[in-house]
C-alpha atoms as a PDB file:
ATOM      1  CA  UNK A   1      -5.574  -1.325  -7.950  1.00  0.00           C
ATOM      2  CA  UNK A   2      -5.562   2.404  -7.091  1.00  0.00           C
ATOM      3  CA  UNK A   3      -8.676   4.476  -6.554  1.00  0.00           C
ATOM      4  CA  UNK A   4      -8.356   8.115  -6.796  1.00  0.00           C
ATOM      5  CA  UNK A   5     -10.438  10.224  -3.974  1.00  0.00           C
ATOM      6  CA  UNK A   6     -10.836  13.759  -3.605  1.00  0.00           C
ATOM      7  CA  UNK A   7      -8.545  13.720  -0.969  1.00  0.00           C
ATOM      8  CA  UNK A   8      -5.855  11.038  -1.890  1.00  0.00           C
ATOM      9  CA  UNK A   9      -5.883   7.672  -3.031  1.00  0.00           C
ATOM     10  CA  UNK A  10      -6.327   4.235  -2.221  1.00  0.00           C
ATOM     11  CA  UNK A  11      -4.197   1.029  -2.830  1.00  0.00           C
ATOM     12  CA  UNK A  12      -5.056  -2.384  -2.932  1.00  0.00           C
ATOM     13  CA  UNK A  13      -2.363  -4.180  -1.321  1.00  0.00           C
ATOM     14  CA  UNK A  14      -1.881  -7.724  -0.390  1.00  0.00           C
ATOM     15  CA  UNK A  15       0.036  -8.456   2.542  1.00  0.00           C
ATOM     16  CA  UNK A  16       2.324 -11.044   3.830  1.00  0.00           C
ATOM     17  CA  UNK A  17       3.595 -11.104   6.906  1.00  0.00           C
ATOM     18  CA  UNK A  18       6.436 -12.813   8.719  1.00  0.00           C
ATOM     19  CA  UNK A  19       9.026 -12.338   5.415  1.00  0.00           C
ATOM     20  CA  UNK A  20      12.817 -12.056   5.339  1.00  0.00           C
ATOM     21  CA  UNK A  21      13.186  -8.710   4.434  1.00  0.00           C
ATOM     22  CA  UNK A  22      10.710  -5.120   4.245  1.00  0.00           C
ATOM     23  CA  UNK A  23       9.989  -5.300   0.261  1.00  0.00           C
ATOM     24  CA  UNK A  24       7.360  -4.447  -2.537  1.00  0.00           C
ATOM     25  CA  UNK A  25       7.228  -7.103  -5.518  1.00  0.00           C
ATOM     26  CA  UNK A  26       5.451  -5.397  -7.524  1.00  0.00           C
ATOM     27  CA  UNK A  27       1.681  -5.678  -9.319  1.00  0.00           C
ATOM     28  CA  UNK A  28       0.025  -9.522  -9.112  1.00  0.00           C
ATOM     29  CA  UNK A  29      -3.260 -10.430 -10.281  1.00  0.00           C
ATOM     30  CA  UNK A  30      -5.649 -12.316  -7.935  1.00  0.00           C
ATOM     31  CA  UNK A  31      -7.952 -15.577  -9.334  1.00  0.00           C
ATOM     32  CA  UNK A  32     -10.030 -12.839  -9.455  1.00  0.00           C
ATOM     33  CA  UNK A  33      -8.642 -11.045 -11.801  1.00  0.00           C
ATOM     34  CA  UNK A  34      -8.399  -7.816  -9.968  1.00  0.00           C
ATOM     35  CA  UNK A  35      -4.927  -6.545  -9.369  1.00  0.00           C
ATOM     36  CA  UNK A  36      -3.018  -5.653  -6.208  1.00  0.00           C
ATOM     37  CA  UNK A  37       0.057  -4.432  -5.088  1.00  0.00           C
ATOM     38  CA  UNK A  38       2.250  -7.255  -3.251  1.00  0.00           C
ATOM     39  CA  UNK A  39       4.017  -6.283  -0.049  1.00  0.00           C
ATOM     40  CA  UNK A  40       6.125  -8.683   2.123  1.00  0.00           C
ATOM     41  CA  UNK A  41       6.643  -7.105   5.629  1.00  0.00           C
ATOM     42  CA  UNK A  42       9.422  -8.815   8.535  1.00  0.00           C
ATOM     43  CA  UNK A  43       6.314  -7.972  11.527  1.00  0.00           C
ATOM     44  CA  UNK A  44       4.330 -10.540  12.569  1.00  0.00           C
ATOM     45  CA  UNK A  45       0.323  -9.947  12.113  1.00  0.00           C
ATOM     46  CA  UNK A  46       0.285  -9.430  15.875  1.00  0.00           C
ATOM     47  CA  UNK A  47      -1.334  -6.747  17.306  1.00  0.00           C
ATOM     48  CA  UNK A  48      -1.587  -4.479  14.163  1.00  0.00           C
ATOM     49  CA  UNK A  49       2.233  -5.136  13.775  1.00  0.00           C
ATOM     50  CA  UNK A  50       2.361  -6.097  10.163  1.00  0.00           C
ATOM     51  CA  UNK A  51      -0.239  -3.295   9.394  1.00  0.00           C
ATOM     52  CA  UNK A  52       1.828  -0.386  11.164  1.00  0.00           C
ATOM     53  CA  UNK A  53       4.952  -1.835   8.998  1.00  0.00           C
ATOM     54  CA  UNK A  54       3.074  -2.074   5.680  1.00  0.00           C
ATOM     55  CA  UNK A  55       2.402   1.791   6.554  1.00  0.00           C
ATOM     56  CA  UNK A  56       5.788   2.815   6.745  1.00  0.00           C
ATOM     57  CA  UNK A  57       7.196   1.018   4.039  1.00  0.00           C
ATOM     58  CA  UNK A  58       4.438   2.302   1.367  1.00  0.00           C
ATOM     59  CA  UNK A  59       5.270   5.932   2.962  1.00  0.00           C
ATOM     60  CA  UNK A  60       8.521   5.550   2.663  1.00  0.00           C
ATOM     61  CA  UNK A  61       8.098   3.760  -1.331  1.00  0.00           C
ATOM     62  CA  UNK A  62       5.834   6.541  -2.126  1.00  0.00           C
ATOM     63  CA  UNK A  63       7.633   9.597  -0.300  1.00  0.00           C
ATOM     64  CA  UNK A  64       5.112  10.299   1.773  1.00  0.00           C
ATOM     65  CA  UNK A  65       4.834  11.437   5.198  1.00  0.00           C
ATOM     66  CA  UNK A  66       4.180   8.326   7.886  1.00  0.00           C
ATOM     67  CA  UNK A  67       1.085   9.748   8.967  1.00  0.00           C
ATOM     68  CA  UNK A  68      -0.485  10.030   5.773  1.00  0.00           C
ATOM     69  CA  UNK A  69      -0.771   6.756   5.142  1.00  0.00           C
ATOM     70  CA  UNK A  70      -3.180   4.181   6.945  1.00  0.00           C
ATOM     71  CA  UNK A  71      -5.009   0.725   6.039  1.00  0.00           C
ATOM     72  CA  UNK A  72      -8.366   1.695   5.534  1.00  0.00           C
ATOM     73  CA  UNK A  73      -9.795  -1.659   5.149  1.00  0.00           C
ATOM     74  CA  UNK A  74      -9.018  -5.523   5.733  1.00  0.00           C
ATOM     75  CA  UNK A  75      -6.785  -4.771   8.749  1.00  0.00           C
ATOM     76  CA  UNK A  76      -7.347  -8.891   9.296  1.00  0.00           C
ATOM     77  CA  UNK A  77      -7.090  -9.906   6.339  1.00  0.00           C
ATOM     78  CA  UNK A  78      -4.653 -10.532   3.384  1.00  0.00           C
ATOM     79  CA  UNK A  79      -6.091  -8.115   0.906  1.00  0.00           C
ATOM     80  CA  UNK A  80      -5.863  -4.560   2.302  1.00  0.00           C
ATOM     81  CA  UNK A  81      -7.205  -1.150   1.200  1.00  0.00           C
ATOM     82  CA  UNK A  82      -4.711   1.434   2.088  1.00  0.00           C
ATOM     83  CA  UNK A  83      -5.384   4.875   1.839  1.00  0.00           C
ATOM     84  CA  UNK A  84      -2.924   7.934   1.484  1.00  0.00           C
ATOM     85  CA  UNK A  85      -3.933  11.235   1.665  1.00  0.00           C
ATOM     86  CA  UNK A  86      -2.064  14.237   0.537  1.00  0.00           C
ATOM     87  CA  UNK A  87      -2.774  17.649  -0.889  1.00  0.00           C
ATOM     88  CA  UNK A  88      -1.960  19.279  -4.023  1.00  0.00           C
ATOM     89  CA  UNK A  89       1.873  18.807  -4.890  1.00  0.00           C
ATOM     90  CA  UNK A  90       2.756  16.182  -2.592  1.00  0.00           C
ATOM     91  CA  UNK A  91      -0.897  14.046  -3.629  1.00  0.00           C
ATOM     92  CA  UNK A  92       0.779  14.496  -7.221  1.00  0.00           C
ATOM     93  CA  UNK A  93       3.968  13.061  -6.412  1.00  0.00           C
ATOM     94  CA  UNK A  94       2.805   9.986  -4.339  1.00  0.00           C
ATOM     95  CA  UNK A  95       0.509   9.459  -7.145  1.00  0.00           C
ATOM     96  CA  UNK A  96       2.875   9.339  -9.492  1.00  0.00           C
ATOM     97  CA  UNK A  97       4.958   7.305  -7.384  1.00  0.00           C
ATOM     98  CA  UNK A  98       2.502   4.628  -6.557  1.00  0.00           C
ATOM     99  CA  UNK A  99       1.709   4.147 -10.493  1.00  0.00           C
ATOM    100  CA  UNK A 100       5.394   3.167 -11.102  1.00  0.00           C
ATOM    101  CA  UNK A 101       5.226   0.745  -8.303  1.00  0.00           C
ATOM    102  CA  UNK A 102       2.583  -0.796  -9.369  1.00  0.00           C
ATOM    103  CA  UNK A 103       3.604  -1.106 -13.238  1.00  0.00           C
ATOM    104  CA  UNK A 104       1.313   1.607 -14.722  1.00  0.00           C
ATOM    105  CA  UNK A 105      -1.724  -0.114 -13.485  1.00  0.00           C
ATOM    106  CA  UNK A 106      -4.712   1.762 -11.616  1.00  0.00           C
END
């Protein structure tokens, strides 16, 4: 679920739109059995709405600044890649952060 890079990291997310309330639910495993993050966003997958929303809430979940964090892949689709990038201190604590959201699981 996350991918460590030189630079940052990467999430798997998976995405639904249109939702009551801005939320993360936690770690899910797909049919697949690969594991994502679930996110629920209140934007509508109009115009890169939802994605700009998922953005800001995983910045704001992992304490990271707005513009490090982007959806690097699947910007149509459910399951989403999004990457954060960071340097040395603040990489460390986004890191750490995004482990405990997603239960341990990388």
């Amino acid at each position: 679920m996350i991918t460590e890079r030189k630079d940052g990291f990467d999430i798997r997310v998976r995405l639904t739109p249109g939702a009551a309330a801005d939320r993360i639910d936690g770690a899910e495993a797909a049919a697949d059995g690969r594991t994502h993050l679930k996110a629920r966003v209140r934007a509508v997958p109009e115009k890169g709405a939802a994605n700009k929303a998922l953005e800001a809430l995983l910045a704001k979940a992992l304490g990271a600044p707005r513009s490090a964090v982007a959806v690097a892949r699947g910007a149509t689709a459910r399951i989403k890649t999004v990457r954060v990038t960071a340097d040395g201190a603040a990489l460390a604590r986004s890191l750490d952060r995004a482990k405990a959201l997603c239960g341990g699981e990388t």
